[in-house]
C-alpha atoms as a PDB file:
ATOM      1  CA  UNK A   1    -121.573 108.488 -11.720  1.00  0.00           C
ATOM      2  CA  UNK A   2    -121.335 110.137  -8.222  1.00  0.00           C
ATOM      3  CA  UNK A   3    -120.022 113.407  -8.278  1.00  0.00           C
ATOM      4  CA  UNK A   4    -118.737 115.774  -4.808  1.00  0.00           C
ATOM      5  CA  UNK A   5    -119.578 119.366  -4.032  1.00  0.00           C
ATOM      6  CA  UNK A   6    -116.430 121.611  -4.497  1.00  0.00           C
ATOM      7  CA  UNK A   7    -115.712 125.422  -4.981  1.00  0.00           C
ATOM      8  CA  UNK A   8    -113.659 126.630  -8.083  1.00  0.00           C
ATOM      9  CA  UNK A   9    -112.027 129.764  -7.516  1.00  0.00           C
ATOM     10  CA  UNK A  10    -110.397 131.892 -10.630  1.00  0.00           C
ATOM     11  CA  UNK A  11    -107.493 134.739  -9.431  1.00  0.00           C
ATOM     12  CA  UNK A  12    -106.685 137.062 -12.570  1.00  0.00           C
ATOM     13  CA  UNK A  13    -103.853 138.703 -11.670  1.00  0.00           C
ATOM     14  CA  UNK A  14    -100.582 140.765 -12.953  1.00  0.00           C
ATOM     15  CA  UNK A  15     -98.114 138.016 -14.429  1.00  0.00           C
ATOM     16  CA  UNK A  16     -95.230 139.657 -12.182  1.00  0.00           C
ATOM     17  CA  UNK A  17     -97.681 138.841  -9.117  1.00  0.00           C
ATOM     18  CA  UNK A  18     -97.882 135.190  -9.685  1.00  0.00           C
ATOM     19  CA  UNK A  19     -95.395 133.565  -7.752  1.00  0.00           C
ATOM     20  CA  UNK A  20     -96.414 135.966  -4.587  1.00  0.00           C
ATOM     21  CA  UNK A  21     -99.855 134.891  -4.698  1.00  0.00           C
ATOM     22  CA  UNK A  22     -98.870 131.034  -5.452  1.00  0.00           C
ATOM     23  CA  UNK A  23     -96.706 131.335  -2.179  1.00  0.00           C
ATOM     24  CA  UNK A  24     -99.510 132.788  -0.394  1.00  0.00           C
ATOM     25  CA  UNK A  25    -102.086 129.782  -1.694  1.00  0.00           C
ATOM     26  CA  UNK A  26     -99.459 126.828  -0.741  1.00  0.00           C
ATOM     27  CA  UNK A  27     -98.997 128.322   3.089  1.00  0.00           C
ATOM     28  CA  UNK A  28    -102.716 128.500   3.003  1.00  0.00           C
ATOM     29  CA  UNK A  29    -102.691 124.778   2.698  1.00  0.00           C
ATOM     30  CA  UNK A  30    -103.560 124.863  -0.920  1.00  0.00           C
ATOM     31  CA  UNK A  31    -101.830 121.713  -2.595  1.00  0.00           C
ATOM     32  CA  UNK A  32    -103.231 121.954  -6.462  1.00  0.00           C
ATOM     33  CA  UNK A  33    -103.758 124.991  -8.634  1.00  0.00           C
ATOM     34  CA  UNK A  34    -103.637 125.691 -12.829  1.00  0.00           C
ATOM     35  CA  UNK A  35    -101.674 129.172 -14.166  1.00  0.00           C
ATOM     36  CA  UNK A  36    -103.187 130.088 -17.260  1.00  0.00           C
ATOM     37  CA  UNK A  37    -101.642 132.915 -19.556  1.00  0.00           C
ATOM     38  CA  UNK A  38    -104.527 135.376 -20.006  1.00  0.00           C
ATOM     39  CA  UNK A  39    -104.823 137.188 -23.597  1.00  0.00           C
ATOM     40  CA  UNK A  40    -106.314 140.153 -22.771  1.00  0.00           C
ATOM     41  CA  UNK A  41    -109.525 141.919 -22.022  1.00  0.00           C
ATOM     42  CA  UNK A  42    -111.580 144.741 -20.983  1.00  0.00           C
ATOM     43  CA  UNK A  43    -112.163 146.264 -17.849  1.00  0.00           C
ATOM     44  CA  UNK A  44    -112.506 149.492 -15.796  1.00  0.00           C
ATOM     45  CA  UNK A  45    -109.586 150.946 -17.568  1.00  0.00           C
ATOM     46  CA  UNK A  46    -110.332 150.070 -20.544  1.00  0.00           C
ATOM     47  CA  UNK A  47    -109.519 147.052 -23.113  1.00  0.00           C
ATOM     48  CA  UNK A  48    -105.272 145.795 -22.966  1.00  0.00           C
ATOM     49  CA  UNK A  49    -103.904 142.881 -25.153  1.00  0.00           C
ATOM     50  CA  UNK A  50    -101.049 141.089 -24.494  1.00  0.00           C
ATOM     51  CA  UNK A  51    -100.131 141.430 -28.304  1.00  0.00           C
ATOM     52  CA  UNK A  52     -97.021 143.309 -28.883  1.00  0.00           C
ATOM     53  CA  UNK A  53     -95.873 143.047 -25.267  1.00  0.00           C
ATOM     54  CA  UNK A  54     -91.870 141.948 -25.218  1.00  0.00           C
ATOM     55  CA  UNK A  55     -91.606 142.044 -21.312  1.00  0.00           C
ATOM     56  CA  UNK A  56     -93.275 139.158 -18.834  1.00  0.00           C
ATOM     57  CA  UNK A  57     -94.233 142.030 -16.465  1.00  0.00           C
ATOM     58  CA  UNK A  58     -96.927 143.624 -18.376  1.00  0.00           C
ATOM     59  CA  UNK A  59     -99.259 140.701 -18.848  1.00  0.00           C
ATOM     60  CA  UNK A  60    -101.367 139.298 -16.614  1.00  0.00           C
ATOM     61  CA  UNK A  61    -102.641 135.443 -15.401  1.00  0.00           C
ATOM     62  CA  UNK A  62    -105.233 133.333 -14.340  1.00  0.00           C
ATOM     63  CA  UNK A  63    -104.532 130.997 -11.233  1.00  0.00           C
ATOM     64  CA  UNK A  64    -107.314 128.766 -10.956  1.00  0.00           C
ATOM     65  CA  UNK A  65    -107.864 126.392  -8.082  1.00  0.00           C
ATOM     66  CA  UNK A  66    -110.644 124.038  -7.348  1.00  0.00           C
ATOM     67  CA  UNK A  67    -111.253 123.075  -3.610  1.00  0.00           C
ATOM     68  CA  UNK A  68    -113.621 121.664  -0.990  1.00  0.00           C
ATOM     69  CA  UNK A  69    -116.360 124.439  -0.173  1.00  0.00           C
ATOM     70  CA  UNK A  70    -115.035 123.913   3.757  1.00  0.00           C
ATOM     71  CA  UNK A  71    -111.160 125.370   2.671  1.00  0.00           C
ATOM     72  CA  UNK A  72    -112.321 128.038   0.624  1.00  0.00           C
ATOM     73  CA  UNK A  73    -112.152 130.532   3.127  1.00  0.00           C
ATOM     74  CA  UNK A  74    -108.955 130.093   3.868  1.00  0.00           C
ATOM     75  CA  UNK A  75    -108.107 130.262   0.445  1.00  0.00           C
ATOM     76  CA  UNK A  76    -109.862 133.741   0.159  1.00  0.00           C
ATOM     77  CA  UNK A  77    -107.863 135.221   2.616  1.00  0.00           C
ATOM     78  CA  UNK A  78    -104.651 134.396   1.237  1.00  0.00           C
ATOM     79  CA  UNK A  79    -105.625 135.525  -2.073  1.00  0.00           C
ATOM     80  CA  UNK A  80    -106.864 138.796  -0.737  1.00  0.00           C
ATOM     81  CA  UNK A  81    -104.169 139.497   1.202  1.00  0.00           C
ATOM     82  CA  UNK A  82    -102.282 139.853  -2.564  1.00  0.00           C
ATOM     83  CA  UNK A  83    -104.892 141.036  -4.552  1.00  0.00           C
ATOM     84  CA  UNK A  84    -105.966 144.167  -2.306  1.00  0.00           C
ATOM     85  CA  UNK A  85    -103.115 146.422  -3.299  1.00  0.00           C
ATOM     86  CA  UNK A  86    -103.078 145.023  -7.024  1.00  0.00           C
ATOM     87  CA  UNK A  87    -105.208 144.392 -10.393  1.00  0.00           C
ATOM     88  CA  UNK A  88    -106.735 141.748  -9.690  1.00  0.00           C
ATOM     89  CA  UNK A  89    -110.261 140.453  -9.880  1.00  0.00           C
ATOM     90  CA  UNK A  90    -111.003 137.030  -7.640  1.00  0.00           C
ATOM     91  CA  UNK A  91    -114.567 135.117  -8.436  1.00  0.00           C
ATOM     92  CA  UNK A  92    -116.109 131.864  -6.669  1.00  0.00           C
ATOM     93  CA  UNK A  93    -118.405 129.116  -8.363  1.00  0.00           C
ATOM     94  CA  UNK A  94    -119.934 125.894  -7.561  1.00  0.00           C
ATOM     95  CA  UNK A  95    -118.828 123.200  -9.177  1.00  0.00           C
ATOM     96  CA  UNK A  96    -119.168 119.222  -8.396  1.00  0.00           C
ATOM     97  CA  UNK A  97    -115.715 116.661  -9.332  1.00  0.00           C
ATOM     98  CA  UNK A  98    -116.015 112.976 -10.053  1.00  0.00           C
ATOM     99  CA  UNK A  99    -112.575 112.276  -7.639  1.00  0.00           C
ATOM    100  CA  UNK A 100    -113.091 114.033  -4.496  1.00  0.00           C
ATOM    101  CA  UNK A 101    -110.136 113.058  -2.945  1.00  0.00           C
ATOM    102  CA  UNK A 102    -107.697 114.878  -5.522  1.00  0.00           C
ATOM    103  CA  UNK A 103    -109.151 118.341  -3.806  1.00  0.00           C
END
């Protein structure tokens, strides 16, 4: 089966930023992306769980996109442009889909 080049890109990010950096994506032109609830984890300060939390605010999410490797930049920028001032870590990987078109 032929398969087509494409970039995923994974935004973890405070829940309460989500819809700000979602905005920013779709007026970059992005037209497809997955929010994922994130559990917790560890990081520079330290590990956090969302166990025990009653308020939306103090989790955080992962938006993930997958897109041809000639958008991406675009992409970047827009993320950035949220991410900068917040927690937020943003990573890029290869990756190959079977329906090109869909990205």
């Amino acid at each position: 089966m032929k398969t087509h080049l494409a970039k995923r890109v994974e935004i973890t990010i405070e829940t309460v930023m989500q819809s700000r950096l979602t905005d920013a994506l779709t007026r970059a032109g992005v037209t497809g992306y997955t929010v994922l609830p994130v559990l917790g984890g560890s990081g520079r300060s330290g590990e956090w769980s969302r166990q025990g939390q009653v308020s939306r605010g103090q989790g955080m999410v992962q938006v993930i996109c997958i897109i041809k490797p000639e958008r991406v930049d675009d992409l970047l920028e827009a993320a950035f442009a949220v991410v900068e001032r917040h927690i937020g870590v943003v990573s890029v990987v290869d990756c190959e889909v079977l329906r090109a078109e869909r990205f």
